[in-house]
Protein backbone atom coordinates (compact mmCIF):
# COMPACT_ATOMS: atom_id res chain seq x y z
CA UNK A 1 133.68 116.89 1.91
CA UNK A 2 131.26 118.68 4.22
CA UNK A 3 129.98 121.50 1.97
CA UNK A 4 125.99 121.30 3.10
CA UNK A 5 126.69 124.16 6.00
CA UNK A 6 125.89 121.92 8.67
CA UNK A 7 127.59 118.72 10.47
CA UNK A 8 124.70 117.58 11.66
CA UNK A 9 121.39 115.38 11.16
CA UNK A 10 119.45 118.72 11.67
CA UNK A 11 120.92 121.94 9.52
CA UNK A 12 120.42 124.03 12.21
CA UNK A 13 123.12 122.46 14.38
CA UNK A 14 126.86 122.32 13.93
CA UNK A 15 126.32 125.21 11.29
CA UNK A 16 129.76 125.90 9.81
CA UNK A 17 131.16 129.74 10.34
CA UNK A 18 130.24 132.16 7.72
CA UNK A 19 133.00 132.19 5.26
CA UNK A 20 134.10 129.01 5.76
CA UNK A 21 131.75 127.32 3.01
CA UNK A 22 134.02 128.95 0.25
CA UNK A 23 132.82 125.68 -2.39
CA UNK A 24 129.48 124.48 -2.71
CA UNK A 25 128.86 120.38 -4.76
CA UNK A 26 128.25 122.30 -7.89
CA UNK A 27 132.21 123.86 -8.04
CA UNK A 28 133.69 120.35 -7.53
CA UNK A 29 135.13 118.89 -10.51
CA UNK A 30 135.24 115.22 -11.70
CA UNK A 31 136.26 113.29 -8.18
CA UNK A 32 139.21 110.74 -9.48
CA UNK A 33 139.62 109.35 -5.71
CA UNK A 34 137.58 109.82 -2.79
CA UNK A 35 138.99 108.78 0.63
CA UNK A 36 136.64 108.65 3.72
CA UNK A 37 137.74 108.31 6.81
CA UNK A 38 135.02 107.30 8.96
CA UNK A 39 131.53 107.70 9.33
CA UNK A 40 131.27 110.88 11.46
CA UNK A 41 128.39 113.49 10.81
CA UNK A 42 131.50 116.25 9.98
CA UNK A 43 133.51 113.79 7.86
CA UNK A 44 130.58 111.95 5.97
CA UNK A 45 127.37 114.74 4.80
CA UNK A 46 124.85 112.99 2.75
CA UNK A 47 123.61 116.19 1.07
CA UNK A 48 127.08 117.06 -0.16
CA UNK A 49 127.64 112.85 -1.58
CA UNK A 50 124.75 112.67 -3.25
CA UNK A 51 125.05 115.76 -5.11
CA UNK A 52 128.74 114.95 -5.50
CA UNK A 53 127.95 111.13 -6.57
CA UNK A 54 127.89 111.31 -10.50
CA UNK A 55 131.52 113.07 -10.24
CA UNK A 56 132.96 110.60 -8.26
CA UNK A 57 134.57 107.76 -9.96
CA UNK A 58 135.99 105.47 -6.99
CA UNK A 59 135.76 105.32 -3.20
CA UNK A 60 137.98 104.12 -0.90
CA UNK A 61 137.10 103.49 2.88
CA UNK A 62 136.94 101.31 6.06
CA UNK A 63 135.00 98.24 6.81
CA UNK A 64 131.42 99.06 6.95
CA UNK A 65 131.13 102.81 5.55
CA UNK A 66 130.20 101.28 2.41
CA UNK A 67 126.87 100.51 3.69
CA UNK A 68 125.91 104.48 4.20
CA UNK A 69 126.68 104.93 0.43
CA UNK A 70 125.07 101.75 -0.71
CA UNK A 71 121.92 103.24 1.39
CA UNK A 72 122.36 106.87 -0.65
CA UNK A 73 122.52 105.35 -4.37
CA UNK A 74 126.43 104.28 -4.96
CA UNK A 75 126.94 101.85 -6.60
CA UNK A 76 128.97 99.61 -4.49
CA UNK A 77 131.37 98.51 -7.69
CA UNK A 78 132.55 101.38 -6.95
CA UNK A 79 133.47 101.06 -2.75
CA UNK A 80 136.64 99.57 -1.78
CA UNK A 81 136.31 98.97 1.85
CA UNK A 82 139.21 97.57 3.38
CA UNK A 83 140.43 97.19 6.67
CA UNK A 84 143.89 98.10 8.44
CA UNK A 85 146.89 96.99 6.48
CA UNK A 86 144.93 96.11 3.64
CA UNK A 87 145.72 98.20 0.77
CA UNK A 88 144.08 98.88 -2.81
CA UNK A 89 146.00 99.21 -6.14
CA UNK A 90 144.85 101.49 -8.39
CA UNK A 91 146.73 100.67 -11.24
CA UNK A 92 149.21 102.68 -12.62
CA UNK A 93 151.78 103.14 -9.50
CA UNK A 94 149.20 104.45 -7.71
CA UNK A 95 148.02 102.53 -3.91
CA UNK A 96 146.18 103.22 -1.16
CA UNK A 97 146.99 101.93 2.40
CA UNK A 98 144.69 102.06 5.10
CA UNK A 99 146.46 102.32 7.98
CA UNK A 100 145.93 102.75 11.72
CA UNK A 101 143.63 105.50 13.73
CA UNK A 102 142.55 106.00 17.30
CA UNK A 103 139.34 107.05 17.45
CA UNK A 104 135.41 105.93 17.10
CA UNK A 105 132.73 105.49 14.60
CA UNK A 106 128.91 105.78 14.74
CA UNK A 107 125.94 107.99 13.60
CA UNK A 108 122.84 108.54 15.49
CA UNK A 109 122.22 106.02 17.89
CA UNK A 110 125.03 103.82 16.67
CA UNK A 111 128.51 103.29 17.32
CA UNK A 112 131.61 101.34 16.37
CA UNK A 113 129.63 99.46 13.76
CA UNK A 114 132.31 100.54 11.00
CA UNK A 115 135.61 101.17 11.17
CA UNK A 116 137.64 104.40 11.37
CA UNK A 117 141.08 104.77 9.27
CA UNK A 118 143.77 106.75 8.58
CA UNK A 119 145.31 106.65 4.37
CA UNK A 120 148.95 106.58 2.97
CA UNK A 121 148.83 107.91 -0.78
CA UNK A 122 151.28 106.01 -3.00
CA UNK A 123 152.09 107.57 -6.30
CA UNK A 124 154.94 107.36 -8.90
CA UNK A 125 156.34 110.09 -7.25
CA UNK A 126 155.20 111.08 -4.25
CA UNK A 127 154.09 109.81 -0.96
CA UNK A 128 150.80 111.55 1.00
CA UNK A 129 149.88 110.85 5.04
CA UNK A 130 145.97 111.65 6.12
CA UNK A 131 145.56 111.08 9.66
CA UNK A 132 141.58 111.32 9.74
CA UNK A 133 140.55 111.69 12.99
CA UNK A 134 142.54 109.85 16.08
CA UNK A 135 144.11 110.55 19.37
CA UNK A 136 148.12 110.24 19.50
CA UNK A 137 149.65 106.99 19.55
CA UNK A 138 152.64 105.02 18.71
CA UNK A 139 151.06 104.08 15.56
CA UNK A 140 152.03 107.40 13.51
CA UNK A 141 155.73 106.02 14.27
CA UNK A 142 154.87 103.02 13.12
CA UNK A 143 153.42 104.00 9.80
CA UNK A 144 156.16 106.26 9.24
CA UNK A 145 158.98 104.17 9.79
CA UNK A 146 156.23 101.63 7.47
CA UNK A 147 155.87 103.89 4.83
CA UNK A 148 157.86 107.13 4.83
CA UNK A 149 159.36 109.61 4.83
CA UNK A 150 156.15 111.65 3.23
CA UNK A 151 156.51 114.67 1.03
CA UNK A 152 153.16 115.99 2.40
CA UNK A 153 150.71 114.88 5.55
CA UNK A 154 147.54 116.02 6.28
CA UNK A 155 146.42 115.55 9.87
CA UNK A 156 144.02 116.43 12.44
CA UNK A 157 144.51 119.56 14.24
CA UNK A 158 141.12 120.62 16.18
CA UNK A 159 138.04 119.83 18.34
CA UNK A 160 140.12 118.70 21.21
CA UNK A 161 139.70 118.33 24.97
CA UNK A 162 141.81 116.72 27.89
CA UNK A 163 138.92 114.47 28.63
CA UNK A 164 139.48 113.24 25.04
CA UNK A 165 142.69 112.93 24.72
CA UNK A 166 142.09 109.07 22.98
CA UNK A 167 140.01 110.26 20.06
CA UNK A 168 141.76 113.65 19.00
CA UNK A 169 144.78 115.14 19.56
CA UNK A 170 146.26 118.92 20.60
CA UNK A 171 147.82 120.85 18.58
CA UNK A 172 151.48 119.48 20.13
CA UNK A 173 150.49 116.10 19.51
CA UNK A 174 150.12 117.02 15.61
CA UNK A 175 153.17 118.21 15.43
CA UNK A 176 154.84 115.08 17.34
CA UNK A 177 152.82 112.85 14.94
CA UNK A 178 154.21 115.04 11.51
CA UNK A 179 157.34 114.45 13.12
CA UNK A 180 156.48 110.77 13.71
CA UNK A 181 155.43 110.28 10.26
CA UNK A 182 158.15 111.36 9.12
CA UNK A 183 156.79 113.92 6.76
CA UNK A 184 158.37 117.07 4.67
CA UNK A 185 155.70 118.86 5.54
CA UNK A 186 152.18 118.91 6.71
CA UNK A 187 148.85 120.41 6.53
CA UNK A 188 146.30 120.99 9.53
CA UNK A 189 142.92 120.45 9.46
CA UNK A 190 139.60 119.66 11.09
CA UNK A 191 139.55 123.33 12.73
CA UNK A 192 137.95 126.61 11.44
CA UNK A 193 134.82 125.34 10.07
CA UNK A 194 132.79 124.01 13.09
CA UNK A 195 132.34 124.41 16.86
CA UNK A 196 132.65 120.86 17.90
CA UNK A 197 134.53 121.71 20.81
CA UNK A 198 135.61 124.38 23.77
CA UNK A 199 137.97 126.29 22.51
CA UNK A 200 138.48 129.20 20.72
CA UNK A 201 138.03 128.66 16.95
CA UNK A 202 141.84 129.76 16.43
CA UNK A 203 143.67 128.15 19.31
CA UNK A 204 144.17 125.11 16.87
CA UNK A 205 146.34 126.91 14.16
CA UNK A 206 147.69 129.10 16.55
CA UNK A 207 149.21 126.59 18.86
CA UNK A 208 150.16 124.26 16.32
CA UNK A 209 152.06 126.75 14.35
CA UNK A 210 153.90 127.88 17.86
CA UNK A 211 154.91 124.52 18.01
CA UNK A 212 156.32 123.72 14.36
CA UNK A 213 158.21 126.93 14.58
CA UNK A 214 159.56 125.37 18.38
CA UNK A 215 160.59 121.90 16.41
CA UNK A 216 162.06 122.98 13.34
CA UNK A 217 158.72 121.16 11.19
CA UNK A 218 157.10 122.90 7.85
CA UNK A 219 153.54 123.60 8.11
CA UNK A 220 151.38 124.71 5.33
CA UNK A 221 148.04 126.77 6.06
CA UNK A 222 146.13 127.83 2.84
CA UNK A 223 143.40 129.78 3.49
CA UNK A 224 140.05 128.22 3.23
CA UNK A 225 139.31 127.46 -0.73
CA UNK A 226 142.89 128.14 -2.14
CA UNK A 227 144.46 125.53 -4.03
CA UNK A 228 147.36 124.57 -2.69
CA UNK A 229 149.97 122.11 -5.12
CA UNK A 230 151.19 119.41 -3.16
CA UNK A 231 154.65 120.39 -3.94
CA UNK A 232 154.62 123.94 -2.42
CA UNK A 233 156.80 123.72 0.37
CA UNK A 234 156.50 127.47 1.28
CA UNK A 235 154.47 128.62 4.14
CA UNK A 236 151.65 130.80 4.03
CA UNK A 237 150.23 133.61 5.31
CA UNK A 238 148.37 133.87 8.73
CA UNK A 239 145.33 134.76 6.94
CA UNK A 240 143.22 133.96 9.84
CA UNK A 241 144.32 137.26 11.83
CA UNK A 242 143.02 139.14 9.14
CA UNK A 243 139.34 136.93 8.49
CA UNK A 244 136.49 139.21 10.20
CA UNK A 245 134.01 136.99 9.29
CA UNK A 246 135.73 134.19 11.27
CA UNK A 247 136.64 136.24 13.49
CA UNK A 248 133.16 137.55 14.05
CA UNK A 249 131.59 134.43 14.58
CA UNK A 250 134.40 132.82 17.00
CA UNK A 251 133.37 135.31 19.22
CA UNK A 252 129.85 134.00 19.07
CA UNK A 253 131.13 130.87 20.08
């Protein structure tokens, strides 16, 4: 959660597009399970954790996050860092896998000093994929053919570039990897919020939604702060060609 307005080390950097911030910390409820993918100024805020950080009840993470949160006040009873193929039980029929990525890790002057993951969410009766941030690879295939099929994924779908083609992914190669993962259907994120990279603000949803209507694959786009229930396999609306505020500030960008 990146609720602070900013994905930066400076709040007047990286400042999210008005509209976007549609929760602050305070409207969070009791945090059961929070997974962090890697250690990423848009993926881990300190303002948001710490005033989220008496609601949260367990973390689960890479190799080395941990250390960030010990820094902030968690206590690290708390942190389950694991590594790939390692996996946690939570009791109950409930596990969490942390599986493969392809990206990077690293704030400030650092980098690679912790390590960046992607999750498979078992339950007693259903199965979730989050991608975190990674370029494509054969390891979606790999973790589907591992662990699904999946009745929902959530991956990456944003702040690409050619010249990055190993740490994120275009909005094709989000499809290929729903596909890969063998999931019922699938949820894009990582675009809307922030201008991390060179495109258009909407090229993300609208390319990736081109695509999943070209291969046949369900993709779910709730508009920013609607609850969505993990079962819902009916696609929404294209809210985003209606959002003037959005639409306002891509062209600022």
């Amino acid at each position: 959660p990146v609720l602070s307005g900013s994905a930066s080390p400076v709040s007047f950097t990286n400042k999210s597009y008005p509209g976007s911030d549609a929760y602050t910390p305070a409207d969070i409820p009791e945090i059961d399970l929070l997974l962090i993918t890697h250690d990423h100024w848009d993926h881990l805020d300190y303002e948001t954790l710490t005033q989220l950080r008496p609601r949260i009840k367990r973390i689960v993470t890479g190799l080395g996050v941990g250390s960030h949160l010990e820094e902030w006040g968690f206590d690290p009873d708390f942190i389950a860092e694991k590594d790939w193929n390692e996996a946690v039980d939570l009791h109950d029929g409930f596990f969490v896998d942390v599986t493969t990525a392809r990206h990077f890790s690293g704030r400030s002057f650092t980098r690679n000093k912790t390590l960046w993951a992607s999750f498979v969410l078992r339950t007693p009766s259903k199965k979730i994929f989050i991608s975190g941030d990674g370029g494509y690879g054969p390891h979606f295939a790999e973790i589907g053919n591992r662990f699904g099929p999946f009745d929902l994924a959530v991956i990456e779908c944003g702040q690409f570039n050619e010249a990055w083609k190993y740490i994120h992914m275009n909005p094709e190669e989000t499809v290929r990897a729903a596909q890969d993962v063998r999931a019922r259907a699938f949820v894009p994120v990582h675009w809307g919020k922030f201008t991390l990279a060179f495109h258009a603000w909407d090229e993300p949803i609208n390319r990736v939604t081109a695509e999943s209507s070209r291969r046949g694959v369900k993709v779910l786009h709730p508009m920013i702060g609607a609850k969505m229930p993990i079962t819902d396999s009916t696609t929404t609306a294209r809210w985003w060609e209606q959002t003037a505020p959005l639409a306002a500030s891509a062209a600022a960008h």
